[in-house]
C-alpha atoms as a PDB file:
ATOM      1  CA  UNK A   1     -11.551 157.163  47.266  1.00  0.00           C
ATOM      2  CA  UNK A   2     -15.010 159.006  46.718  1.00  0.00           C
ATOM      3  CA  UNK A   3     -12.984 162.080  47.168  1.00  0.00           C
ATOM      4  CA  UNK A   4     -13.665 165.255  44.544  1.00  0.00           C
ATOM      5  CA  UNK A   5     -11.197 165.621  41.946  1.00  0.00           C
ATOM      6  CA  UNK A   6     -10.610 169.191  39.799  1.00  0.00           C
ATOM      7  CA  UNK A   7     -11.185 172.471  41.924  1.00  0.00           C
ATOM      8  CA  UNK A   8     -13.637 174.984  41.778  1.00  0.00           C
ATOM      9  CA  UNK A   9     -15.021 176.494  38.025  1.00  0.00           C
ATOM     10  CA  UNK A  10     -12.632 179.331  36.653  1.00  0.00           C
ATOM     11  CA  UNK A  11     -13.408 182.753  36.191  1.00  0.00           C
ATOM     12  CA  UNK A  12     -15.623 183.721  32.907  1.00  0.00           C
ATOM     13  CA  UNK A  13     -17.819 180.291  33.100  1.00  0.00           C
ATOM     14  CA  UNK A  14     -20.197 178.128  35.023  1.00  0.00           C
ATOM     15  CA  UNK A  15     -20.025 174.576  36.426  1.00  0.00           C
ATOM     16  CA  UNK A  16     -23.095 172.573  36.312  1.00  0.00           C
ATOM     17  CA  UNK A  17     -23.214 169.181  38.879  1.00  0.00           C
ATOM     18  CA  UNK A  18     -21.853 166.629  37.372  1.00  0.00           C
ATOM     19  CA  UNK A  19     -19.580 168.655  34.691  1.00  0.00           C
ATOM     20  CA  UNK A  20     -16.219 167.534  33.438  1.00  0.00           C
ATOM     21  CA  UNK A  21     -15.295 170.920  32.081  1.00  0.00           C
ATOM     22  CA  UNK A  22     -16.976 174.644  32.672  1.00  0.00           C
ATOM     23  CA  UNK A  23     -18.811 175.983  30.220  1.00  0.00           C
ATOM     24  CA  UNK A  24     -18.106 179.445  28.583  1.00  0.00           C
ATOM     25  CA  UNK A  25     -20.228 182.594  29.987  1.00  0.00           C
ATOM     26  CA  UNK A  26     -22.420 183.846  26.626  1.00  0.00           C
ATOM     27  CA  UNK A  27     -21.268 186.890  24.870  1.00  0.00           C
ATOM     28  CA  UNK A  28     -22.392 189.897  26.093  1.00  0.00           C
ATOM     29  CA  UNK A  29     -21.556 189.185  29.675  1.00  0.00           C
ATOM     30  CA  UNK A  30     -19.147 187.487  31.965  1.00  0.00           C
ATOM     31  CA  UNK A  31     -18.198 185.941  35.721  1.00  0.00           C
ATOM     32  CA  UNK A  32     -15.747 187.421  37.714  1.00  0.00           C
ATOM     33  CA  UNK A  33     -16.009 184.796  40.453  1.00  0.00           C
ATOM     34  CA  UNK A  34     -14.856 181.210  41.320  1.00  0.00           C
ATOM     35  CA  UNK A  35     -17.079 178.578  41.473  1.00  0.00           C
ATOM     36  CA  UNK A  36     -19.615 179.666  39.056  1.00  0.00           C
ATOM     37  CA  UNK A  37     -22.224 176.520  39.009  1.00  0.00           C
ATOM     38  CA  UNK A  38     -24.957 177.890  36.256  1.00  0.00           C
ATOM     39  CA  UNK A  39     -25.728 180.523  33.710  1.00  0.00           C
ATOM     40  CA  UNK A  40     -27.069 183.230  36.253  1.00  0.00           C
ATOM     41  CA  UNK A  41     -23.431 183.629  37.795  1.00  0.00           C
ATOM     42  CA  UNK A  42     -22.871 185.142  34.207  1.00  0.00           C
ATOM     43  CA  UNK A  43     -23.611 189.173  34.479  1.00  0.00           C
ATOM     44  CA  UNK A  44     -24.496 191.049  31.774  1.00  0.00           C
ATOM     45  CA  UNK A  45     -21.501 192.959  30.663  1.00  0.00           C
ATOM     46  CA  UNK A  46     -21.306 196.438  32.604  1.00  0.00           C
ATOM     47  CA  UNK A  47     -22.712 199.728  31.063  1.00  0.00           C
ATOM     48  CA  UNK A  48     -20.457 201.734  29.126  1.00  0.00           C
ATOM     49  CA  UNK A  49     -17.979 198.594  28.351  1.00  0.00           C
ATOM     50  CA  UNK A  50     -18.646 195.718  25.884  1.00  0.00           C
ATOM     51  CA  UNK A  51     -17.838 192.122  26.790  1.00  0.00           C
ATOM     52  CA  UNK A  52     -16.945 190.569  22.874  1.00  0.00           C
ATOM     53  CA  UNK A  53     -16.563 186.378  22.920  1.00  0.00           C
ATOM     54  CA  UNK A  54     -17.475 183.791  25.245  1.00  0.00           C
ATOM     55  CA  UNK A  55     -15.522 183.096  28.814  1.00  0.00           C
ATOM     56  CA  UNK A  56     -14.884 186.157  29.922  1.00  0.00           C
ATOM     57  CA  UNK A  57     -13.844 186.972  33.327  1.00  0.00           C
ATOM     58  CA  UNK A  58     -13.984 190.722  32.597  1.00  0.00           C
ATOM     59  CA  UNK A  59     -15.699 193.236  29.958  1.00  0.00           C
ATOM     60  CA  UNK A  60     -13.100 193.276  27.493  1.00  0.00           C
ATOM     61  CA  UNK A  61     -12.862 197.238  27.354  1.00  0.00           C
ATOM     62  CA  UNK A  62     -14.982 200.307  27.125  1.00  0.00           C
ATOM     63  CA  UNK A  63     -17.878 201.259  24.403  1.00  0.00           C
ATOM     64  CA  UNK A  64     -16.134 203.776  21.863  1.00  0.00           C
ATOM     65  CA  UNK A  65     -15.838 207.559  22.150  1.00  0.00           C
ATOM     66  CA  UNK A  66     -19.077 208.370  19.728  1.00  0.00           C
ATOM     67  CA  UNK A  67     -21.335 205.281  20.937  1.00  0.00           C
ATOM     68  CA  UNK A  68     -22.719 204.013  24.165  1.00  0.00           C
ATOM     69  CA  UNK A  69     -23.415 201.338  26.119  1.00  0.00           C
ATOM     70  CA  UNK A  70     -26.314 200.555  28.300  1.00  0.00           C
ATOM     71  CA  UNK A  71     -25.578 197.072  29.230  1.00  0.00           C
ATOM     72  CA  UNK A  72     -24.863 193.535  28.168  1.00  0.00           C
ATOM     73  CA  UNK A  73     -22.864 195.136  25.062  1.00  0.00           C
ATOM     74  CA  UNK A  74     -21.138 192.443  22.294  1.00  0.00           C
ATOM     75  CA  UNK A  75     -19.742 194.939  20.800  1.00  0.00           C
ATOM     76  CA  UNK A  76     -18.006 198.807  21.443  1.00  0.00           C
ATOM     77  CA  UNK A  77     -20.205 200.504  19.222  1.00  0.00           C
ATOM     78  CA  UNK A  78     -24.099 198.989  20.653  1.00  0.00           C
ATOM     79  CA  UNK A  79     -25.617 202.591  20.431  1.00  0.00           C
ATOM     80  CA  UNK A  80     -24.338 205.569  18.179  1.00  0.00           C
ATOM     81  CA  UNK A  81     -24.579 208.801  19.405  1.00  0.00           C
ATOM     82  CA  UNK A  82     -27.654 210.894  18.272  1.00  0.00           C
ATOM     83  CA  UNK A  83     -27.453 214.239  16.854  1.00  0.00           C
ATOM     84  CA  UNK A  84     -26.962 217.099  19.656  1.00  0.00           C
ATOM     85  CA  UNK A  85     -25.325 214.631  22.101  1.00  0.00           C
ATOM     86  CA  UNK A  86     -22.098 213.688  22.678  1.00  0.00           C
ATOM     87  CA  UNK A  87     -20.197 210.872  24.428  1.00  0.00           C
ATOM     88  CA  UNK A  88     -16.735 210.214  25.609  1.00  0.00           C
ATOM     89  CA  UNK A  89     -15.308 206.007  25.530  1.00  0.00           C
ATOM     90  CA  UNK A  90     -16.874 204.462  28.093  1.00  0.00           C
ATOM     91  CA  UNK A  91     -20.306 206.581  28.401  1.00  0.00           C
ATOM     92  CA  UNK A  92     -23.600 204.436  29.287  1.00  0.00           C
ATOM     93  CA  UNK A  93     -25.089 207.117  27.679  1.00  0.00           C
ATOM     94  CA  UNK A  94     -25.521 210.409  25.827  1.00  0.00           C
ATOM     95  CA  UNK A  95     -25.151 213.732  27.146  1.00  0.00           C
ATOM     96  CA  UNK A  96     -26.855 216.701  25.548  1.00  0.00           C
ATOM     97  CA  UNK A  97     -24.520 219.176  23.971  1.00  0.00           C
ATOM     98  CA  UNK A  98     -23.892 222.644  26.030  1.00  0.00           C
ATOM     99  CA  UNK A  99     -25.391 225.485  25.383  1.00  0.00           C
ATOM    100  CA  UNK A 100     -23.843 227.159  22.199  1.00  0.00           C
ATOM    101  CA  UNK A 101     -22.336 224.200  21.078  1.00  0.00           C
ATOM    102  CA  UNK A 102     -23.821 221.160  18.573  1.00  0.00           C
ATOM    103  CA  UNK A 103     -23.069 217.826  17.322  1.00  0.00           C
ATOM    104  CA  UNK A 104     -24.668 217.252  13.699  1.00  0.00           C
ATOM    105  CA  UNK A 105     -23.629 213.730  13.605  1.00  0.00           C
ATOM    106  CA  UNK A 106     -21.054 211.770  14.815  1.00  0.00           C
END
């Protein structure tokens, strides 16, 4: 009697006081931890990977070869790659093209 029941919130959401059920991180970021209690223990998702959906305990993969990602990403394609830049899956950002070389579009 007047013991707690359940356990401690799951990975990818929060538990407020006095929830029955944890509520789902936001797109665009996600909780890696136990015990989440509100909606700062969700991190925006980590540059150069997108976290697409709700809940997520990890960013679901990296940003597209073409495209990058600086951060809190819903998607793999949040930034195409400008003209004389390049950028490999996963880049946070674009790197100019080597001397000699160019990238009209991608």
């Amino acid at each position: 009697p007047g013991l707690p029941t359940g356990g401690l919130c799951p990975k990818g959401g929060f538990c407020p006081v006095g929830s029955s059920y944890p509520t789902a991180c936001a797109e665009g970021t996600f909780n890696n931890f136990t015990g989440g209690s509100s909606q700062q223990d969700c991190v925006p998702c980590t540059p150069g990977y997108y976290c697409s959906g709700s809940n997520l305990p990890y960013p679901t993969g990296p940003c597209s070869a073409g495209y990058y990602c600086t951060g809190g990403a819903k998607l793999p394609t949040q930034f195409k790659t400008p003209a004389g830049h390049y950028t490999g899956p996963g880049a946070s950002g674009p790197s100019e093209c080597n001397l000699g070389t160019y990238n009209p579009s991608v």
